[in-house]
Structure formats: C-alpha cells, structure tokens
Protein backbone atom coordinates (compact mmCIF):
# COMPACT_ATOMS: atom_id res chain seq x y z
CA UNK A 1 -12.23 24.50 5.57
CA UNK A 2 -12.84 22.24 2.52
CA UNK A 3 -11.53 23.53 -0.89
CA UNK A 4 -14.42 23.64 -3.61
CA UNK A 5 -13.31 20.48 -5.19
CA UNK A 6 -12.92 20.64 -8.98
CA UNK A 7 -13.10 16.22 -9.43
CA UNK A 8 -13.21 13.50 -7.33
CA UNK A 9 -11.68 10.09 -7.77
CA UNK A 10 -11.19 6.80 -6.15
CA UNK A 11 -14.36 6.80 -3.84
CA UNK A 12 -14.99 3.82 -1.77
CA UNK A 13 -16.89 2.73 0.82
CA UNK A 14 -17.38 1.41 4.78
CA UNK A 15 -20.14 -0.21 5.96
CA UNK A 16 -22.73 2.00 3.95
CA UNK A 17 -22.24 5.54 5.89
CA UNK A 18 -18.46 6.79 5.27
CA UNK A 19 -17.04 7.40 1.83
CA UNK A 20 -13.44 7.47 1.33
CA UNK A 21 -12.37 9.52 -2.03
CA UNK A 22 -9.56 11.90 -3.98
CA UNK A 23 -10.51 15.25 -4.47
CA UNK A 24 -8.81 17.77 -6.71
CA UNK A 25 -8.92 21.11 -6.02
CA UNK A 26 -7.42 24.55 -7.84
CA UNK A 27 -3.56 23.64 -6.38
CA UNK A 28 -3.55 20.20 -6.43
CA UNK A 29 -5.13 16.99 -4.64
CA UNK A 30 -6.53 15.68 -0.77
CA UNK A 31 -7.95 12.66 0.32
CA UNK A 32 -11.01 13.05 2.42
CA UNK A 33 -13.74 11.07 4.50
CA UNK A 34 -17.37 12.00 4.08
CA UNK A 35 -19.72 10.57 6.46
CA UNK A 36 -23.23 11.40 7.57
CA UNK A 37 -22.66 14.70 5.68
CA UNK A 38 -19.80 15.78 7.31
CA UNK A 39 -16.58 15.84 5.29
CA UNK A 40 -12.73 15.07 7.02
CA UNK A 41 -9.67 16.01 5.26
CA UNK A 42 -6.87 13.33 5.73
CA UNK A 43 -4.41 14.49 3.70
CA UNK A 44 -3.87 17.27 1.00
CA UNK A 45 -1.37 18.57 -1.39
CA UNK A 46 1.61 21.17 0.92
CA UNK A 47 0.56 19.43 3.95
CA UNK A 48 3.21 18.31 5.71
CA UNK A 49 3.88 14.17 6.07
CA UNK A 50 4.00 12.79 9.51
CA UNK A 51 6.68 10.33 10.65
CA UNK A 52 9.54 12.00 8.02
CA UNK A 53 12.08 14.16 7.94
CA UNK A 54 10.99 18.12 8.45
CA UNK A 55 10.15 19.90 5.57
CA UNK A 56 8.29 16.65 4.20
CA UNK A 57 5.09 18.07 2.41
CA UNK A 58 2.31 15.65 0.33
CA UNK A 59 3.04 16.62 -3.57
CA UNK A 60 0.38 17.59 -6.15
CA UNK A 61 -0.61 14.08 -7.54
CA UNK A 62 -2.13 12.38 -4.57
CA UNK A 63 -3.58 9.27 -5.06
CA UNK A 64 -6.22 8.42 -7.66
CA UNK A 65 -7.27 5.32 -5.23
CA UNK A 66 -7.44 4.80 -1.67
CA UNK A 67 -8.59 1.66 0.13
CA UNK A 68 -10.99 1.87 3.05
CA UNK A 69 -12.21 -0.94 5.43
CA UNK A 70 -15.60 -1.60 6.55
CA UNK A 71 -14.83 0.32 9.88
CA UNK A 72 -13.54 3.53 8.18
CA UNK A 73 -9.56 2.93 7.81
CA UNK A 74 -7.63 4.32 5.23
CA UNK A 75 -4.62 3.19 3.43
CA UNK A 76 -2.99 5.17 0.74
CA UNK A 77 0.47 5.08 -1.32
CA UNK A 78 1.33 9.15 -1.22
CA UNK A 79 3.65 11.58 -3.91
CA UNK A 80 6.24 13.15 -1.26
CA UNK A 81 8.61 16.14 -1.48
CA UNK A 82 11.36 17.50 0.46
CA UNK A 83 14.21 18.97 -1.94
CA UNK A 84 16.85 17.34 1.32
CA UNK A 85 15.54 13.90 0.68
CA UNK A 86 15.74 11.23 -1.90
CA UNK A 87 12.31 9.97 -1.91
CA UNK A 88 9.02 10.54 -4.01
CA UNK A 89 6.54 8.44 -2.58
CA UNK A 90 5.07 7.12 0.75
CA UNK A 91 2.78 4.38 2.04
CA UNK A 92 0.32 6.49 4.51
CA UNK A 93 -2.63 4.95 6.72
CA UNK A 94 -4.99 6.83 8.46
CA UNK A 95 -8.00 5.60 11.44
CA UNK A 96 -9.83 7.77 13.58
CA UNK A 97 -8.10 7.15 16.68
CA UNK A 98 -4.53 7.05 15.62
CA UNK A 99 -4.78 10.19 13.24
CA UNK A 100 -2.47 9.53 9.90
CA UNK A 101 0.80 7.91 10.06
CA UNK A 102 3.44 6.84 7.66
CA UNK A 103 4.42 3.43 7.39
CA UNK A 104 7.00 2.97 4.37
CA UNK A 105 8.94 5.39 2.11
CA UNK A 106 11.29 5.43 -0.38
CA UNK A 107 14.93 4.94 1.73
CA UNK A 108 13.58 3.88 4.97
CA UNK A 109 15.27 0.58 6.39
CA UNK A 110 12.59 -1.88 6.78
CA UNK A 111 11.83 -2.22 10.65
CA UNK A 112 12.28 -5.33 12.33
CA UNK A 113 15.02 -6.60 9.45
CA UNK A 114 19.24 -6.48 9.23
CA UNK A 115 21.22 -6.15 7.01
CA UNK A 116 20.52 -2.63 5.58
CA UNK A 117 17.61 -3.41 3.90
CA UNK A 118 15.15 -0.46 2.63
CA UNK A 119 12.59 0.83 0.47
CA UNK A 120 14.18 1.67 -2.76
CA UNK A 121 10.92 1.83 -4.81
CA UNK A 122 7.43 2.55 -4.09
CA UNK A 123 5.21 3.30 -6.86
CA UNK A 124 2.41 5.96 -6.27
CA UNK A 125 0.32 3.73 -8.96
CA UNK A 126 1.35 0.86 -6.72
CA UNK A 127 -1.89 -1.29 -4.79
CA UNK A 128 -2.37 -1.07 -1.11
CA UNK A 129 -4.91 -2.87 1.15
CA UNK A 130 -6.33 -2.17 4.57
CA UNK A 131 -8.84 -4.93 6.21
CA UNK A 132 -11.08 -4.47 9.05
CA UNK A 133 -8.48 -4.43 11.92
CA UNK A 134 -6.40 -1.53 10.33
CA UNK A 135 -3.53 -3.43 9.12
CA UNK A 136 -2.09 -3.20 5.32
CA UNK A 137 -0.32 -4.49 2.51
CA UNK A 138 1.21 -3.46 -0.18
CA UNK A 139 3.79 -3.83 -2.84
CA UNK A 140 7.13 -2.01 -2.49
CA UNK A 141 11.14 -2.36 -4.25
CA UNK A 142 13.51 -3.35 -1.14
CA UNK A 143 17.24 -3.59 -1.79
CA UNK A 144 16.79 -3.48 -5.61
CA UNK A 145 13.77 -6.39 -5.04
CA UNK A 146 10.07 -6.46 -4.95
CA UNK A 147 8.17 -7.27 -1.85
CA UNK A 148 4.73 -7.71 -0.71
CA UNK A 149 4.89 -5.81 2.41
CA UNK A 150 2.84 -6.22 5.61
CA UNK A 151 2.13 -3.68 8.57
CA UNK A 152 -0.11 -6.07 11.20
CA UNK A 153 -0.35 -4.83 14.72
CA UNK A 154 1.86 -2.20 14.25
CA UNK A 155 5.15 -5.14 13.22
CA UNK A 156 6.17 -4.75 9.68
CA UNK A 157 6.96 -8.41 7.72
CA UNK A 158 8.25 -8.81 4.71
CA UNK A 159 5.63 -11.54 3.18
CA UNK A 160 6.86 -12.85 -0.06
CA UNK A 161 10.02 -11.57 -2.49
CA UNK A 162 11.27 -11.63 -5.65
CA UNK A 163 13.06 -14.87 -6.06
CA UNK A 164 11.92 -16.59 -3.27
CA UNK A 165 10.56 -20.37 -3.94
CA UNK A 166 7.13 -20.84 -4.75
CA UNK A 167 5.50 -23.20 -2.24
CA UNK A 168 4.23 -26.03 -3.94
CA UNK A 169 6.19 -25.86 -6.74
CA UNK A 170 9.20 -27.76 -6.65
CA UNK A 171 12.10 -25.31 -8.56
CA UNK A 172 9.85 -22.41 -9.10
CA UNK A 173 10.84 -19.13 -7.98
CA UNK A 174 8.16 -15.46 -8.00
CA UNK A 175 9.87 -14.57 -11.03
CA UNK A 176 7.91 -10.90 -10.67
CA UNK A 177 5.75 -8.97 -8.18
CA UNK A 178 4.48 -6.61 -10.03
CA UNK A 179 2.02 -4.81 -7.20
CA UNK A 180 -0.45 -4.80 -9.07
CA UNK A 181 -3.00 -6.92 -7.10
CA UNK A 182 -2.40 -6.80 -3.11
CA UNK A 183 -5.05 -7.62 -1.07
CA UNK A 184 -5.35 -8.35 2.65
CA UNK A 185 -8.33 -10.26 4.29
CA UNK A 186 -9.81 -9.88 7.72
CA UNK A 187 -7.65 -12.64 8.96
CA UNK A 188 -4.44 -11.20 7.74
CA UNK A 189 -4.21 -13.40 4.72
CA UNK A 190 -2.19 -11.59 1.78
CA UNK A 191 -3.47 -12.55 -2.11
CA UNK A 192 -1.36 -11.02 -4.41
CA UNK A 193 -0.23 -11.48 -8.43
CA UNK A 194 2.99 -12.61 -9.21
CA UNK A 195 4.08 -14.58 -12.81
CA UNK A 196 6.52 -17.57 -11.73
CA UNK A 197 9.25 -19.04 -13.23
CA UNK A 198 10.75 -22.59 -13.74
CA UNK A 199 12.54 -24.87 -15.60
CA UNK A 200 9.40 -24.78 -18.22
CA UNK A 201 9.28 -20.94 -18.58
CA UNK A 202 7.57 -17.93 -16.91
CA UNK A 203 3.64 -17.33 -16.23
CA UNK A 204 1.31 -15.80 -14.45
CA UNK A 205 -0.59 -16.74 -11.11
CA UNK A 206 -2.77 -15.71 -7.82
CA UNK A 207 -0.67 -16.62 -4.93
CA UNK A 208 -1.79 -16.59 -1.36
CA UNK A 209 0.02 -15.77 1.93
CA UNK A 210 -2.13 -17.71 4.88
CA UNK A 211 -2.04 -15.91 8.37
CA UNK A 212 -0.93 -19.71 9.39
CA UNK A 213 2.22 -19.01 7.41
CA UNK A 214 1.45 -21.43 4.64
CA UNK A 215 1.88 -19.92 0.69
CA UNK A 216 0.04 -21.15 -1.48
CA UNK A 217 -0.43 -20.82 -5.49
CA UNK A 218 -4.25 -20.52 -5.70
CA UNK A 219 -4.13 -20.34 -9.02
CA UNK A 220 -2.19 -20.34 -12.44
CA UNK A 221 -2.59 -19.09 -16.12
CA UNK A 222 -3.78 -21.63 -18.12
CA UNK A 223 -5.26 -23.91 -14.86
C-alpha cells in the first residue's frame, strides 16, 4: 500500500501519461510512478537495495530529483545504509521490465576497468540522466577523481575525467567536473559542465561526449 504522502518533489514526466516523483511520507522518503491513476512504488526509505551487500536498506533522504525518459525509465542517485559498509550513496535505475537495479556505489570497482579503480564519491545532490533506451549518466569521484560515468547496454565507460585533455584545446586539461550538469541524449551523446584549465587560467564550459567518440567543447564562458 501507498503511504499518505506528506510532500512531493522532483516530478517529471514520460510521454504525457506517467509521472515520475519523490514523495515524503511520516518516516522518511520513496520514489514512485503514477500513471493512468495507478501509483508504483520504486523505492522507499528501509527498503532494502538490490545488487549490495545484505543488510543494505535506502536511508531517509531519498532523492529530491529523479530523471525519467519518455518511455517511463528511471534513474536516481540513492542515500544508502548498512552500519558493515563504507558507503552512503548509490546510483539506482529502475524500467518496467528489469525491476530496479544498482549500478554504482560508493567502493564498488568500476566494471570493465584495472587497476583497482572505484567509486570513492557519489553525491546524493549529484545529476543523473536516463534517455529513451534506458541507459544513464552521471557524475561520480573514482580513485580520488571525478568522472562522468556511463551505463549503455548494460557496459559501464568511464567518459571523461578529471585531468584528462580537452579535445580541441591544445594544453587544456577538465580542470573540474563538478556533476552538476550530466545529460545523456537518445543517441548516447553525454553533455556535461566542466571549467578547464590552461596555460591562460581556469573557466567554465559545456563539453560534449559524441556516441562517435569525438569530445568536443561546445561552448566556453565568455564565447
């Protein structure tokens, strides 16, 4: 059953019939799906998190946002807690026919990459995107560095990092990824803000990652 919700947050919408929102109720928060009247809890405050360690549970400050695609997929950055692990938050996505799953939390080593490499940081204020096929980005620490993070098909890529070279711009470097803008398009392009950094100082841009593999600055501060 539904708790009597006390707020609601974060709504958005697919395709003009589902609504994807944060609800609050008397012992904390769920995200929910409403469509044609009928209302779907996806995930609440106590309930325990799929895909990590037993005892996992959501914590009371679930998300203020989620993001939704046009066919009714949900992608959400999650408060966890389990007093045996060392890790607050998760990145959670959520369709119809795949139920939720968890695709990123603090101290996981990053599928598909060597080297010990994991999750250190994932804000629960941090951005997430999912597009139309049910894949996502987002903005996560790894090894003690941002990333812009993506999940396409089910194969998890690290897109851009933290002192990587900016395409385009010979001896600039993505000074900072701050996660506050991610967003993934239908053909599994990633836009995201970043400030760069050079020779001639630091500032602030819109960067694209091209599903063709080519970066691109798309824009700069004072352009």
């Amino acid at each position: 059953r539904t708790p009597v919700h006390t707020g609601t947050y974060g709504r958005s919408v697919a395709d003009g019939s589902s609504v994807g929102y944060t609800g609050s109720f008397s012992r904390g928060r769920g995200v929910y799906r409403w469509e044609d009247g009928d209302t779907t809890k996806i995930a609440a405050t106590d309930d325990p998190v799929p895909g990590m360690p037993t005892g996992t549970v959501f914590g009371v400050n679930m998300p203020y946002e989620v993001s939704m695609s046009t066919r009714g997929d949900f992608a959400f950055i999650a408060p966890v807690d389990n007093p045996d692990l060392d890790a607050d938050a998760a990145v959670m996505a959520y369709s119809s026919s795949t139920g939720l799953s968890t695709l990123a939390y603090e101290g996981l080593v990053v599928p598909g990459h060597t080297g010990g490499l994991v999750y250190d940081a994932i804000s629960e204020r941090g951005f997430v995107s999912v597009n139309s096929s049910g894949d996502v980005a987002f903005a996560a620490g790894r090894s003690w560095t941002n990333a812009v993070v993506t999940v396409i098909d089910g194969a998890t890529s690290v897109a851009v990092i933290e002192g990587g070279p900016v395409p385009g711009v010979p001896g600039a470097v993505f000074a900072t990824l701050s996660g506050e803008l991610v967003l993934l398009s239908a053909d599994n392009s990633v836009v995201f803000a970043a400030s760069l950094a050079d020779a001639t100082g630091t500032r602030a841009a819109l960067c694209r990652v091209a599903s063709s593999g080519v970066d691109e600055v798309v824009v700069e501060v004072g352009d």
